[in-house]
N, C-alpha and C. Protein backbone atom coordinates (compact mmCIF):
# COMPACT_ATOMS: atom_id res chain seq x y z
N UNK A 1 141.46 62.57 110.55
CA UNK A 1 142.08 63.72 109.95
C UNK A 1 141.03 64.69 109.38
N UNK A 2 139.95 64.15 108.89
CA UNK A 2 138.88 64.97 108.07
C UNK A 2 138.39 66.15 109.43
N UNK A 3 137.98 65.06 110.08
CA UNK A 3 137.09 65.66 111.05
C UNK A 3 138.09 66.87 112.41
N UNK A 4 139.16 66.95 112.13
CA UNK A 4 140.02 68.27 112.44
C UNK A 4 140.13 69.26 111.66
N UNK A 5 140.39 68.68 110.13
CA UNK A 5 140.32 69.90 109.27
C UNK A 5 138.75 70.27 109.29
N UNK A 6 137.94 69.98 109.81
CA UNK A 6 136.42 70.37 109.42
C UNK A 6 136.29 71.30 110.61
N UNK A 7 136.77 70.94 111.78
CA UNK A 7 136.68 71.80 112.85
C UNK A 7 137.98 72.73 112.54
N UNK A 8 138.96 72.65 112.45
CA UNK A 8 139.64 73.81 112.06
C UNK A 8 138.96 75.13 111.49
N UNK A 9 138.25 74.63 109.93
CA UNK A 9 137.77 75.20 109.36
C UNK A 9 136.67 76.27 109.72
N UNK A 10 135.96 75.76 110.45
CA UNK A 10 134.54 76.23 111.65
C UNK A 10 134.90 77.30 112.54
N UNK A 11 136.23 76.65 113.30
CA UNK A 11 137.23 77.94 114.19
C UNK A 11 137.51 79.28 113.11
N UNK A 12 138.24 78.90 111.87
CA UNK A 12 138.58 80.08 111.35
C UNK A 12 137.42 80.73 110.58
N UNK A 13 136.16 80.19 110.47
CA UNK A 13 135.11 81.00 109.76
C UNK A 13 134.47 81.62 111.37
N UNK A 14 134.31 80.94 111.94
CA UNK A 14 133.19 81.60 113.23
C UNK A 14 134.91 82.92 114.18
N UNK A 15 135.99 82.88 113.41
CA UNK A 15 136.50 83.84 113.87
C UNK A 15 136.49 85.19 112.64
N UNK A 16 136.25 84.60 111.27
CA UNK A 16 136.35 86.06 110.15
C UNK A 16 135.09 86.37 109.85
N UNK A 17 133.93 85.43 110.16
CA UNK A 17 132.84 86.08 109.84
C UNK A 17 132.13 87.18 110.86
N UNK A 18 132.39 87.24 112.35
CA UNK A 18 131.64 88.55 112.63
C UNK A 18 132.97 89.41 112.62
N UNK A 19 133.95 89.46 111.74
CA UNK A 19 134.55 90.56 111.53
C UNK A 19 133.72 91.60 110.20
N UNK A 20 132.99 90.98 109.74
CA UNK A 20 132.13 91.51 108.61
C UNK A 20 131.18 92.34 108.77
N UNK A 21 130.93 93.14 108.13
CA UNK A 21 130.15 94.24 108.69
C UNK A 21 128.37 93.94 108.39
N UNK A 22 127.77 94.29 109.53
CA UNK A 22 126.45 93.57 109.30
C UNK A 22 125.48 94.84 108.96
N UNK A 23 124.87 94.63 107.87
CA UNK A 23 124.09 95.53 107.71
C UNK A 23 122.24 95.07 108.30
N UNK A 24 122.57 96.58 108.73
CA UNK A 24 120.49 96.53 109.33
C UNK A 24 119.79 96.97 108.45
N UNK A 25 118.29 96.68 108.56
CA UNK A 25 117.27 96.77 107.76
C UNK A 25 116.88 98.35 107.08
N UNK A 26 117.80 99.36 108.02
CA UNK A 26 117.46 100.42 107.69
C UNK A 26 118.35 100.44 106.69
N UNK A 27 120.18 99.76 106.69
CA UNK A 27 120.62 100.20 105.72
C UNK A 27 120.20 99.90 104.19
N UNK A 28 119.85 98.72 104.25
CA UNK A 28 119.74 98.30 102.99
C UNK A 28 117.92 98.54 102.58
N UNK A 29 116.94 98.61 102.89
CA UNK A 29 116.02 99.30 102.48
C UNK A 29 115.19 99.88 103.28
N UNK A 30 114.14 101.04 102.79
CA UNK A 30 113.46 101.89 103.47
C UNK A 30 111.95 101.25 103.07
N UNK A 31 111.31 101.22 104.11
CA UNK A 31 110.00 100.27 103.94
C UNK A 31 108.65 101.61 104.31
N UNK A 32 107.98 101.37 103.11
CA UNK A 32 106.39 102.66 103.36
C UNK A 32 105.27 101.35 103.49
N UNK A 33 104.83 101.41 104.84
CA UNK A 33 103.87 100.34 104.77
C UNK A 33 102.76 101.08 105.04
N UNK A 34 101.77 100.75 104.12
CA UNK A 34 100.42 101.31 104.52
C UNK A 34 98.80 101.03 104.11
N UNK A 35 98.49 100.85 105.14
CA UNK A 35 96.81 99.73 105.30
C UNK A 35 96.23 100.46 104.38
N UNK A 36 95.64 99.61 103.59
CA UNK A 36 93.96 99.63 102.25
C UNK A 36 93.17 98.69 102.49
N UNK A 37 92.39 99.41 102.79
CA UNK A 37 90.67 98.58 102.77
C UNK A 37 89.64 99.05 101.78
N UNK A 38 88.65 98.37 102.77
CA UNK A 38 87.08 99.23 102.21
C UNK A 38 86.89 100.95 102.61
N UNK A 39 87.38 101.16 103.10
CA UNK A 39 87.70 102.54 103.93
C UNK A 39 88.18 103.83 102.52
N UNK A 40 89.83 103.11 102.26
CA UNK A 40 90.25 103.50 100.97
C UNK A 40 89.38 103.23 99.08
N UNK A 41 88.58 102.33 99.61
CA UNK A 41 87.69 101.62 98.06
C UNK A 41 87.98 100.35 97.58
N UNK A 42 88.59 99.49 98.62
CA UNK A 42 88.62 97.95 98.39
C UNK A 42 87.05 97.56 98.44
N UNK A 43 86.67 96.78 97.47
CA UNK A 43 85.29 96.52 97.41
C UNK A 43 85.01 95.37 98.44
N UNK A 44 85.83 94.61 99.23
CA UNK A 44 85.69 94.23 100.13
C UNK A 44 86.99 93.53 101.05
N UNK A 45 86.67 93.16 102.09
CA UNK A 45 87.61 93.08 103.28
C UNK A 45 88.15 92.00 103.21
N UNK A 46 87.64 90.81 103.01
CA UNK A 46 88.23 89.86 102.75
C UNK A 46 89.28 89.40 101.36
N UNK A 47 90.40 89.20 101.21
CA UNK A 47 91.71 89.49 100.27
C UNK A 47 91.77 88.00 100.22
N UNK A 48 91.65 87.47 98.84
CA UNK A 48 91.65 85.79 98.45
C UNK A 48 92.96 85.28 97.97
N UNK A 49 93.56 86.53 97.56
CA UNK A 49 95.13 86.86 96.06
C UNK A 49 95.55 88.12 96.20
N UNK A 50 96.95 87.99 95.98
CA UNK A 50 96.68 89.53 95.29
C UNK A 50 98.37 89.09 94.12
N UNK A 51 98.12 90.21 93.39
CA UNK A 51 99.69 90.18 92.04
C UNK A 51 99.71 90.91 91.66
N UNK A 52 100.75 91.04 91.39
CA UNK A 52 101.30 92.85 90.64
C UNK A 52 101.70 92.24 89.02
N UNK A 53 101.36 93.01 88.16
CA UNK A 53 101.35 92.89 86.86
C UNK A 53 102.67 93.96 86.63
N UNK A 54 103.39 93.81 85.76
CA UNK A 54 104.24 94.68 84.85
C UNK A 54 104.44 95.99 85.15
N UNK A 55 103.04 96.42 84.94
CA UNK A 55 102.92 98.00 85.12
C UNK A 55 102.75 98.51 86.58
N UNK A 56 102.82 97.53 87.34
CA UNK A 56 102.94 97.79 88.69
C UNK A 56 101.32 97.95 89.01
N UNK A 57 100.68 97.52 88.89
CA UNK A 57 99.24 97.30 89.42
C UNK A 57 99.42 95.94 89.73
N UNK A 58 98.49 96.28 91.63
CA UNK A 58 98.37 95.34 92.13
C UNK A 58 97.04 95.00 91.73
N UNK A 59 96.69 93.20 92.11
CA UNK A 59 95.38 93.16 91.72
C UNK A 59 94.94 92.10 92.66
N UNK A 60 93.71 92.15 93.26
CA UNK A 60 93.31 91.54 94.75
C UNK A 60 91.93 91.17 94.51
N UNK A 61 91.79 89.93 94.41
CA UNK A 61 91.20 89.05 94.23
C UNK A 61 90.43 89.00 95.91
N UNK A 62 88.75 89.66 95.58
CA UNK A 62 87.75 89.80 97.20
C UNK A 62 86.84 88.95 96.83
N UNK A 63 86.02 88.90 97.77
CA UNK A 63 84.46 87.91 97.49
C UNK A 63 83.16 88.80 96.84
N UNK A 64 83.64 90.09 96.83
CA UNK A 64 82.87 90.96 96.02
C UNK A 64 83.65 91.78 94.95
N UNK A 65 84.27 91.13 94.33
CA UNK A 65 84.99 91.29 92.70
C UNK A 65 86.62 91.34 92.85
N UNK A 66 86.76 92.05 91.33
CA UNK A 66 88.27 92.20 91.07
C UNK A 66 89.16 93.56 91.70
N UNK A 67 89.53 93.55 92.44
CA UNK A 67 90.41 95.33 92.39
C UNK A 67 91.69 95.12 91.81
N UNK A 68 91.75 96.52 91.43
CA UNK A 68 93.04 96.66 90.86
C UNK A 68 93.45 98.10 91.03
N UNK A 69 94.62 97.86 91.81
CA UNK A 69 95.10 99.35 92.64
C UNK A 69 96.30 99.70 92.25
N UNK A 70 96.14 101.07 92.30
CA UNK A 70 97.39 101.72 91.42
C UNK A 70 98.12 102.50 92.36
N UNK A 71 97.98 102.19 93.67
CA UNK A 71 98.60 102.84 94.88
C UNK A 71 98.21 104.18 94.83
N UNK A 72 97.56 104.41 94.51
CA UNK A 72 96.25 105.57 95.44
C UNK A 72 94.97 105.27 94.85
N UNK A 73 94.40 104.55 93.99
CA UNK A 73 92.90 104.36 94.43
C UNK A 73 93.11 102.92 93.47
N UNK A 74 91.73 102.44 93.80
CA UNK A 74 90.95 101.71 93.30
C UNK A 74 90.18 101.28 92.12
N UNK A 75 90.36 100.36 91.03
CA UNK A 75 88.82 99.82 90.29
C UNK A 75 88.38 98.86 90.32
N UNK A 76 87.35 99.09 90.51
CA UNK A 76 86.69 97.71 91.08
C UNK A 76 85.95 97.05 89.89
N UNK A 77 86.30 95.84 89.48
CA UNK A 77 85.80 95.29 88.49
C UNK A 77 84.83 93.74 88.56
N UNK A 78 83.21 93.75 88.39
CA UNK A 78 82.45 93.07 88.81
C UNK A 78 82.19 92.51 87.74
N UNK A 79 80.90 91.48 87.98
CA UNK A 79 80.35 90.70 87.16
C UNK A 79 78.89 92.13 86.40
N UNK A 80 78.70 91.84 85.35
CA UNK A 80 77.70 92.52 84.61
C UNK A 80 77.02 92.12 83.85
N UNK A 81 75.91 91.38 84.04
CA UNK A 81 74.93 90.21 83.37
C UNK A 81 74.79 91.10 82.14
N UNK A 82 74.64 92.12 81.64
CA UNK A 82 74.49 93.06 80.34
C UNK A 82 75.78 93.07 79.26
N UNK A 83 76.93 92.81 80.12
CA UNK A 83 78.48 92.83 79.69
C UNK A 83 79.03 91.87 79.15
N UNK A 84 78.96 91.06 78.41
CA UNK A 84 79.30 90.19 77.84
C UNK A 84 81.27 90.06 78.19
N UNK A 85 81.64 91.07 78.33
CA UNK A 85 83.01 90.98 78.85
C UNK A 85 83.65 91.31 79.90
N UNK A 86 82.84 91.30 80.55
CA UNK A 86 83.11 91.12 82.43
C UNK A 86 83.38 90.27 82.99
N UNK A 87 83.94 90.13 83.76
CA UNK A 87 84.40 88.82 84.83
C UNK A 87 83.16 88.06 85.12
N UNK A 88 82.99 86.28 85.12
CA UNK A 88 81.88 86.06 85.15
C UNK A 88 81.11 86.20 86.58
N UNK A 89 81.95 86.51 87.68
CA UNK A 89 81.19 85.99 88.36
C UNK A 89 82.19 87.05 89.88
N UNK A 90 81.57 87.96 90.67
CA UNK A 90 82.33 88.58 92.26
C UNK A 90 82.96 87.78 93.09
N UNK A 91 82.78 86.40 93.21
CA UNK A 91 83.43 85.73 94.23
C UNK A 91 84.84 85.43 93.56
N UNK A 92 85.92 86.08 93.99
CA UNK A 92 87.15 85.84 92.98
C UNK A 92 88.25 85.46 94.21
N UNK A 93 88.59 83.86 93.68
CA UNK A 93 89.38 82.84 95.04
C UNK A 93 90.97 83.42 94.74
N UNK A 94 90.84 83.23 93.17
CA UNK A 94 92.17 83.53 93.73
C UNK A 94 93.10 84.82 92.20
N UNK A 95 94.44 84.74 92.22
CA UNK A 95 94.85 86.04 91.29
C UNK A 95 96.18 85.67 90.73
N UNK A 96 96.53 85.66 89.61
CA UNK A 96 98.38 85.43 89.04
C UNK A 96 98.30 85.82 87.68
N UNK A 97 99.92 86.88 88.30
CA UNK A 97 99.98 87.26 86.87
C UNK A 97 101.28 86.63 86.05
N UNK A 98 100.94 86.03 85.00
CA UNK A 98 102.20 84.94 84.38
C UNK A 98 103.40 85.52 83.77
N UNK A 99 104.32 85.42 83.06
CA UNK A 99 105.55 85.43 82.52
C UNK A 99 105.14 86.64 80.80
N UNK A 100 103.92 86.42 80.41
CA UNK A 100 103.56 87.00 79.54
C UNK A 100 102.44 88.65 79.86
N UNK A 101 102.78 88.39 81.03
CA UNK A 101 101.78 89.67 81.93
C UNK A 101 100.25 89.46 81.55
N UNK A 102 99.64 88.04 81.73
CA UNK A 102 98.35 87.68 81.30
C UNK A 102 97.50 87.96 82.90
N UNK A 103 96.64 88.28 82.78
CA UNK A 103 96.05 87.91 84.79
C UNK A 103 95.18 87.10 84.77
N UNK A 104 95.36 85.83 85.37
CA UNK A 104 94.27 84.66 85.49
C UNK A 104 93.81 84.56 86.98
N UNK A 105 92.69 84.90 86.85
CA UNK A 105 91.17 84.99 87.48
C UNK A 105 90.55 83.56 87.90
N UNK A 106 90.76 83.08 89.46
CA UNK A 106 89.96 82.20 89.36
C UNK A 106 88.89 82.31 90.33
N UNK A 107 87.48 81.74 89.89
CA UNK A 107 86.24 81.81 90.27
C UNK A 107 85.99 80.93 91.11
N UNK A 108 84.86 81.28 92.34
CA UNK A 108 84.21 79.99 92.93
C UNK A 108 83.69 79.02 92.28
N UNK A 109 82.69 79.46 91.30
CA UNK A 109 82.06 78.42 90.12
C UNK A 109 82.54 78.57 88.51
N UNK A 110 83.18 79.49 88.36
CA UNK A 110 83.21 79.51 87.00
C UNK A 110 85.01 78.78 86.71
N UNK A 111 85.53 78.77 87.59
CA UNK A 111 86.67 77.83 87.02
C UNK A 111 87.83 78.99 86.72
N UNK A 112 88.90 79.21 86.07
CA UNK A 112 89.70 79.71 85.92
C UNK A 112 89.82 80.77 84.41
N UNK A 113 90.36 82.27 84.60
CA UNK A 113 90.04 82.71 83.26
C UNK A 113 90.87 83.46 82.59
N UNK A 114 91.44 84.04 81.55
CA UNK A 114 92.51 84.92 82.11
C UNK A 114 91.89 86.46 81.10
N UNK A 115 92.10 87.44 81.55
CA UNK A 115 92.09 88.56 81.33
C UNK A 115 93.47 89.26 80.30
């Protein structure tokens, strides 16, 4: 008995569901896709992370520092042996931004940090 009402059931969904109206990709959103590199001021080509913080800055974690893009340019934020508050170190693996909008930075050698 189960196993009729289960196929019953299957008949009357696979007959009301393509009565439903299907929406395409155009209806429901409009997509602007568009390439950034070193070209635009990515300090380099290779992309380890990337996260968007709060304020809508993305931030992309390269093997030659931090960027952080505001959808039209670039800052590029390095290590600065003079700077005592610089990122320690350009090789940056990876990027997340947490629940408190903190950005933690992690390094090839220096371990994990947050900004």
């Amino acid at each position: 008995m189960r196993l009729i009402y289960c196929l019953f059931l299957c008949l009357i969904l696979t007959e009301c569901l393509p009565a439903q109206k299907l929406l395409s990709i155009r209806d429901s959103l409009e997509l602007n896709i568009e390439l950034i590199g070193p070209e635009q001021g990515l300090s380099q080509g290779q992309i380890n992370g990337i996260a968007e913080d709060q304020e809508g800055y993305l931030w992309i974690a390269t093997k030659d520092g931090l960027n952080r893009y505001d959808g039209h340019s670039f800052r590029v934020f390095r290590n600065d042996p003079d700077n005592l508050y610089s990122i320690s170190e350009n090789f940056i693996t990876a990027v997340y931004v947490d629940s408190r909008n903190l950005l933690w930075v992690g390094n090839e050698f220096s371990g994990l940090g947050a900004l």
